[in-house]
Protein backbone atom coordinates (compact mmCIF):
# COMPACT_ATOMS: atom_id res chain seq x y z
CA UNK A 1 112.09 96.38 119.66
CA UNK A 2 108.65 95.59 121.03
CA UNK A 3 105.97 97.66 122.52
CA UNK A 4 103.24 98.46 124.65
CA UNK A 5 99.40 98.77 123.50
CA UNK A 6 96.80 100.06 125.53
CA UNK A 7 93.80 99.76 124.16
CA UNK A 8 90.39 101.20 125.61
CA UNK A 9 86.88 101.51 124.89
CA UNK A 10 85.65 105.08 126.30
CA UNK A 11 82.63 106.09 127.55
CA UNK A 12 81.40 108.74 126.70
CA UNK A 13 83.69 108.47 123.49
CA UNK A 14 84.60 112.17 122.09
CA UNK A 15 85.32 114.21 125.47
CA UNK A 16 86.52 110.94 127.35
CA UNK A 17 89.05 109.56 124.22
CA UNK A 18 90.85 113.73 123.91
CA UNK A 19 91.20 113.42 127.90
CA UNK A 20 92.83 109.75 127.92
CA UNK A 21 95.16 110.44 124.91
CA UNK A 22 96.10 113.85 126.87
CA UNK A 23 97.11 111.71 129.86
CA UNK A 24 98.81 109.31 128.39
CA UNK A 25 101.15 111.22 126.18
CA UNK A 26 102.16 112.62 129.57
CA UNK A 27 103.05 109.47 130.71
CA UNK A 28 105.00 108.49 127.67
CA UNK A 29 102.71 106.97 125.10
CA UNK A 30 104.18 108.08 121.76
CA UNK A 31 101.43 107.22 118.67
CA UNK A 32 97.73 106.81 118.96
CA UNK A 33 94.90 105.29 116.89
CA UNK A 34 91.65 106.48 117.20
CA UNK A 35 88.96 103.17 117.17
CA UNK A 36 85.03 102.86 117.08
CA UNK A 37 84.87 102.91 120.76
CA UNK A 38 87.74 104.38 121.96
CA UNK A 39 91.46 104.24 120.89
CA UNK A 40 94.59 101.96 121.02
CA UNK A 41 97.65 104.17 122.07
CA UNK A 42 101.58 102.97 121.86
CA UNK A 43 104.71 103.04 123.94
CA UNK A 44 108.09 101.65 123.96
CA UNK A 45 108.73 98.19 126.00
CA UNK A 46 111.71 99.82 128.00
CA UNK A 47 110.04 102.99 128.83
CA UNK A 48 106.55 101.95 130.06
CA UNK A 49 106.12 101.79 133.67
CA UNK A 50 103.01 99.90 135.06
CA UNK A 51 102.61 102.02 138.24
CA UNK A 52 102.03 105.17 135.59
CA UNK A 53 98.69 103.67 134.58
CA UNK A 54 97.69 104.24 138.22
CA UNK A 55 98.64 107.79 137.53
CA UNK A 56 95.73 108.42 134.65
CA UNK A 57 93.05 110.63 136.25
CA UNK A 58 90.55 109.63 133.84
CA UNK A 59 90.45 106.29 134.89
CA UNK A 60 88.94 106.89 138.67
CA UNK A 61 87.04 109.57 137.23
CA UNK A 62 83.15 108.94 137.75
CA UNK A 63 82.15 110.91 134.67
CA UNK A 64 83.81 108.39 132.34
CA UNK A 65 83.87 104.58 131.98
CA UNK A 66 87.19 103.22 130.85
CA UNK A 67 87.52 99.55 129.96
CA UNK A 68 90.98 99.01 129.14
CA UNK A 69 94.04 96.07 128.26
CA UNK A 70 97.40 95.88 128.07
CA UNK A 71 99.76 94.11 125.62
CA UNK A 72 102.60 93.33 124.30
CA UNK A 73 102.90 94.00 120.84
CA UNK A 74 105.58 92.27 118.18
CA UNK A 75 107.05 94.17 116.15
CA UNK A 76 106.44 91.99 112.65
CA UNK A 77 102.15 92.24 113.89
CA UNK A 78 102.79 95.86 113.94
CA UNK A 79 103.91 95.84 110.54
CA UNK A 80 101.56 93.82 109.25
CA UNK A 81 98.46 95.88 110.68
CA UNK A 82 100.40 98.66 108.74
CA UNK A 83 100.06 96.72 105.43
CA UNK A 84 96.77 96.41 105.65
CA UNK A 85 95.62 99.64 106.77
CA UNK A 86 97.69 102.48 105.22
CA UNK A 87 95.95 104.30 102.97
CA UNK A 88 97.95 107.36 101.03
CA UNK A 89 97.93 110.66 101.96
CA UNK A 90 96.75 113.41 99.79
CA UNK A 91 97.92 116.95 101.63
CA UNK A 92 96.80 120.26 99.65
CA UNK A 93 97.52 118.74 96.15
CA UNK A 94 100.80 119.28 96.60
CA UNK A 95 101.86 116.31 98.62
CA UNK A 96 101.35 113.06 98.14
CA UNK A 97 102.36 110.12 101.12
CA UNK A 98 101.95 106.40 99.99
CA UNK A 99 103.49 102.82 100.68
CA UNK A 100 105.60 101.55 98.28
CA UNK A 101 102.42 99.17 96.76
CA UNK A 102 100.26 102.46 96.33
CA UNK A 103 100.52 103.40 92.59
CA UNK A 104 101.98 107.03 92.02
CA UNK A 105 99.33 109.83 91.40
CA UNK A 106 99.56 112.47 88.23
CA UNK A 107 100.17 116.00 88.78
CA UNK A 108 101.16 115.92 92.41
CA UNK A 109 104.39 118.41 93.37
CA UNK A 110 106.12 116.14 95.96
CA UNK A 111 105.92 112.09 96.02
CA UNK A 112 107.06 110.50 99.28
CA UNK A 113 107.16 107.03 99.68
CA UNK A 114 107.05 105.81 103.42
CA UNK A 115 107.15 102.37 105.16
CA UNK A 116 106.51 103.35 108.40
CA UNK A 117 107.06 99.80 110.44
CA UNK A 118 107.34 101.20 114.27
CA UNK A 119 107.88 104.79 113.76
CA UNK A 120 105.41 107.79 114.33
CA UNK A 121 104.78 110.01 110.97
CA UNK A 122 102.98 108.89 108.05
CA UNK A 123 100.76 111.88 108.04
CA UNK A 124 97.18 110.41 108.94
CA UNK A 125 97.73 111.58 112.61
CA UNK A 126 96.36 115.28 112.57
CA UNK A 127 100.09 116.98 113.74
CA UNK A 128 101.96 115.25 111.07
CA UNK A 129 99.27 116.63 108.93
CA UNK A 130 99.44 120.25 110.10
CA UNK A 131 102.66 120.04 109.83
CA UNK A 132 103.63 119.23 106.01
CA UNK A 133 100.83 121.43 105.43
CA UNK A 134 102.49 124.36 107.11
CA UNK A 135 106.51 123.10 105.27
CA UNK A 136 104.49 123.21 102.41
CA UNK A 137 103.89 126.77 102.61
CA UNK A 138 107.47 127.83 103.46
CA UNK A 139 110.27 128.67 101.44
CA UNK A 140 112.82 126.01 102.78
CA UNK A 141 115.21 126.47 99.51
CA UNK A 142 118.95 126.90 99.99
CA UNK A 143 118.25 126.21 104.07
CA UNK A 144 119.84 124.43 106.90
CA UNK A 145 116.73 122.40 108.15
CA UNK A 146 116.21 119.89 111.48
CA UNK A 147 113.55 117.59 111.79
CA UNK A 148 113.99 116.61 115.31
CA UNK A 149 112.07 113.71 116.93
CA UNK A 150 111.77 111.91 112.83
CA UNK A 151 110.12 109.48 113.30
CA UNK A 152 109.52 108.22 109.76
CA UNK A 153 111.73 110.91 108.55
CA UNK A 154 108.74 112.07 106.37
CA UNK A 155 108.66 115.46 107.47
CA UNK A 156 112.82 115.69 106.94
CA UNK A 157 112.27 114.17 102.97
CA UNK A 158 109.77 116.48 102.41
CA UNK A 159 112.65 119.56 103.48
CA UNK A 160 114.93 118.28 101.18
CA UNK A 161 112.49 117.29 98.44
CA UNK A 162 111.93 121.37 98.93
CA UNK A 163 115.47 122.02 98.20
CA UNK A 164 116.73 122.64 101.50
CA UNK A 165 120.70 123.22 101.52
CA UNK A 166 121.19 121.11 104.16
CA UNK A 167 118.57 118.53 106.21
CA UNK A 168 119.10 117.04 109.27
CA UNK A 169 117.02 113.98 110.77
CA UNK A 170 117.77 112.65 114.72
CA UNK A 171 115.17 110.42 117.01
CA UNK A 172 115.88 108.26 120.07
CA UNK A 173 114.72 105.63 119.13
CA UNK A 174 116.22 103.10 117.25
CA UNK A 175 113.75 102.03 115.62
CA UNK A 176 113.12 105.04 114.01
CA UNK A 177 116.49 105.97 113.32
CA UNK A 178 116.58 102.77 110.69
CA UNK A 179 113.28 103.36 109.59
CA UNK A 180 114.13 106.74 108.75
CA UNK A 181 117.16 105.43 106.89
CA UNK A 182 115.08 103.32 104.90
CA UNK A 183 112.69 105.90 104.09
CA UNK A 184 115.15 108.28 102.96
CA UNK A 185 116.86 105.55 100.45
CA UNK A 186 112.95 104.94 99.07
CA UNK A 187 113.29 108.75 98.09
CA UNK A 188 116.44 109.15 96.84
CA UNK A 189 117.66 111.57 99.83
CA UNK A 190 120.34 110.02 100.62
CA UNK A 191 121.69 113.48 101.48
CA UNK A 192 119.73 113.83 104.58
CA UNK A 193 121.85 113.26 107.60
CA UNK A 194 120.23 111.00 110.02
CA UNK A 195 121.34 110.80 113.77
CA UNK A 196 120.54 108.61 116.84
CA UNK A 197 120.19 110.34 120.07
CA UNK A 198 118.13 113.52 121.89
CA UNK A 199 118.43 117.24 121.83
CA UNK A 200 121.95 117.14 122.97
CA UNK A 201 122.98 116.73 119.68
CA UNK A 202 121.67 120.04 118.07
CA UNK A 203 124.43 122.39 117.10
CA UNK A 204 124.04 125.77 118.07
CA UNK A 205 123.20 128.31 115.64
CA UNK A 206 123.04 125.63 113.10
CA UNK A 207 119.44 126.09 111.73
CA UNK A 208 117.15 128.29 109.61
CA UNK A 209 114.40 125.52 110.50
CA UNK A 210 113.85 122.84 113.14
CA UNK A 211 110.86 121.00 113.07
CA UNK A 212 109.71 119.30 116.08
CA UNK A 213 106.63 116.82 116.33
CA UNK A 214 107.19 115.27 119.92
CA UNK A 215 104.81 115.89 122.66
CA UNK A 216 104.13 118.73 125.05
CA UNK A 217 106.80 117.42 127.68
CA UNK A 218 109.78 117.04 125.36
CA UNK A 219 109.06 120.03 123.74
CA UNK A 220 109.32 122.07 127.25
CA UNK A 221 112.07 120.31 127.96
CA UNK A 222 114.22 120.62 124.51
CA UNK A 223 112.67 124.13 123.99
CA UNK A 224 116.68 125.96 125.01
CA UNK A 225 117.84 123.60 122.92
CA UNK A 226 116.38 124.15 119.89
CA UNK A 227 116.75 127.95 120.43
CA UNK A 228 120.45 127.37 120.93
CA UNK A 229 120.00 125.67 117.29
CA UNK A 230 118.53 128.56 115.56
CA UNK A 231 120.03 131.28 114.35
CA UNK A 232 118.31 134.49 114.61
CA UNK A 233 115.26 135.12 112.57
CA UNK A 234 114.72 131.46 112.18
CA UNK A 235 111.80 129.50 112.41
CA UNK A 236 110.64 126.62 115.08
CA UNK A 237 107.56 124.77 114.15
CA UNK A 238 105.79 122.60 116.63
CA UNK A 239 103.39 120.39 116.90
CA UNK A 240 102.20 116.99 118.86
CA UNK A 241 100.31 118.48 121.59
CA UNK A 242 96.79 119.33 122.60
CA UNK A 243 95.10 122.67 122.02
CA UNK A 244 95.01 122.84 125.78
CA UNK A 245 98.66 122.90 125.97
CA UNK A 246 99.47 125.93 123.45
CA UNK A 247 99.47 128.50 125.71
CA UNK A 248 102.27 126.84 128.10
CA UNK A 249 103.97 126.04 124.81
CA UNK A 250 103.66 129.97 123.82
CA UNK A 251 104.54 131.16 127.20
CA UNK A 252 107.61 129.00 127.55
CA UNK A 253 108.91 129.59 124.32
CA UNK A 254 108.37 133.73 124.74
CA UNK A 255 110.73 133.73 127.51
CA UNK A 256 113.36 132.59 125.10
CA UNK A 257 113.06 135.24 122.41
CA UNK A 258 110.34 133.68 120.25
CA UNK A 259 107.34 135.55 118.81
CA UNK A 260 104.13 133.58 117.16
CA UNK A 261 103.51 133.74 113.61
CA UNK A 262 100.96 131.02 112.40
CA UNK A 263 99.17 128.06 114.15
CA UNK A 264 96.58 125.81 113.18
CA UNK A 265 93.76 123.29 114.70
CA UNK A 266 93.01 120.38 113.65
CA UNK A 267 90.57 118.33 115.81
CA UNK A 268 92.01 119.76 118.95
CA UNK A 269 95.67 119.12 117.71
CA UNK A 270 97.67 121.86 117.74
CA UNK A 271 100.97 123.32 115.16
CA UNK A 272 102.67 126.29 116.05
CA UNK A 273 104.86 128.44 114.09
CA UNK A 274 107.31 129.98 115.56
CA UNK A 275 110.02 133.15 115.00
CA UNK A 276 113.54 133.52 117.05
CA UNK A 277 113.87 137.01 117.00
């Protein structure tokens, strides 16, 4: 499978860069990389459209200069740029995210080993963060977990690595459905059950948890579905969006029944924690 980059330099950097990313996750663009002078952002081959770039405010915006090129990226360079640049993952002392050449650390409570090739989720990118930091802190024993939208699968390995009953992993893409399989074998949890496909395949009232690290515009869209997946009393946890989009997240998902219990910031990415009541 091959991809998109768009890379840009940003000026100014900090305001301009949180704008652009904003705009182009609406468009589609799935993982970013923040860079020295602005960032490199990723999107599937099949689904990027060229007229969309038109579509990017920011771009005809005289406040900001945007100097910006488009590629096609292989999927083995991908890889290799992973190699060399992922560094473990240290999350509260309690979690610890490395490649499989990264030695193991002493005295750490869960040890996940991921090779993320293509797929979103290694934990560097501030939702994947917020989120095992927020799993961490939930009681996920004897539980029917989801991690929808996997990804790596990290945040799924971690459920079951928490003794969740059962743990469920689906994604769209390909890519990251194999990935995740991979990942998952690296762990020993082969238990989890991984699945190829979108929100149509969540089974209603199926769930104490479902996890969801998407973007803003899946997450509004899937949002009946994953409330159709919960049973009552259960918990939705969401992140992959900006700040700026919580309160349409909140307001959307309080029409269905949910009520806010936690959420968390971290620079200007936002996790919610939700309750079906």
């Amino acid at each position: 499978m091959k991809y998109i980059e768009f890379k840009a330099n940003i000026t100014p950097l900090e305001v301009g860069r949180d704008i652009l990313i904003a705009e182009l996750s609406e468009i589609g663009f799935e993982s970013f990389v923040e860079t020295e002078k602005g960032i490199e952002a990723y999107i599937q081959f099949l689904e990027f459209n060229q007229d969309d770039i038109q579509k990017l405010k920011i771009l005809t915006n005289k406040n900001f200069t945007i100097e910006h090129v488009i590629k096609t990226i292989a999927d083995q360079n991908w890889n290799a740029e992973w190699e060399k640049s992922f560094n473990p993952i240290n999350v509260e002392n309690r979690c610890y995210i490395r490649a499989l050449f990264h030695d193991k650390i002493d005295n750490i409570e869960y040890d996940i080993v991921i090779d993320p090739k293509m797929s979103f989720g290694t934990g560097h990118h501030e939702t994947t963060f917020l989120m095992v930091k927020r799993l961490l802190n939930i009681d996920l024993k004897g539980k029917n977990v989801l991690d929808m939208g996997c990804g790596t699968g990290l945040l799924a390995i971690l459920a079951k690595k928490k003794k969740a009953r059962y743990v469920e992993a689906i994604d769209i893409d390909e890519w990251a459905y194999n990935n995740t399989l991979e990942n998952i074998r690296n762990n020993n949890c082969e238990e989890i059950k991984v699945k190829m496909g979108g929100a149509e395949l969540i089974k209603k009232n199926n769930f104490n948890v479902i996890i969801a690290n998407i973007n803003r515009n899946i997450l509004l869209n899937d949002m009946d579905a994953y409330t159709k997946g919960l049973i009552e009393g259960g918990d939705l946890l969401l992140s992959g969006f900006f700040s700026s989009d919580k309160d349409i997240l909140l307001e959307a998902s309080s029409k269905l029944g949910f009520e806010l219990s936690y959420q968390e910031t971290k620079n200007d990415w936002t996790m919610l924690h939700l309750v079906k009541k």
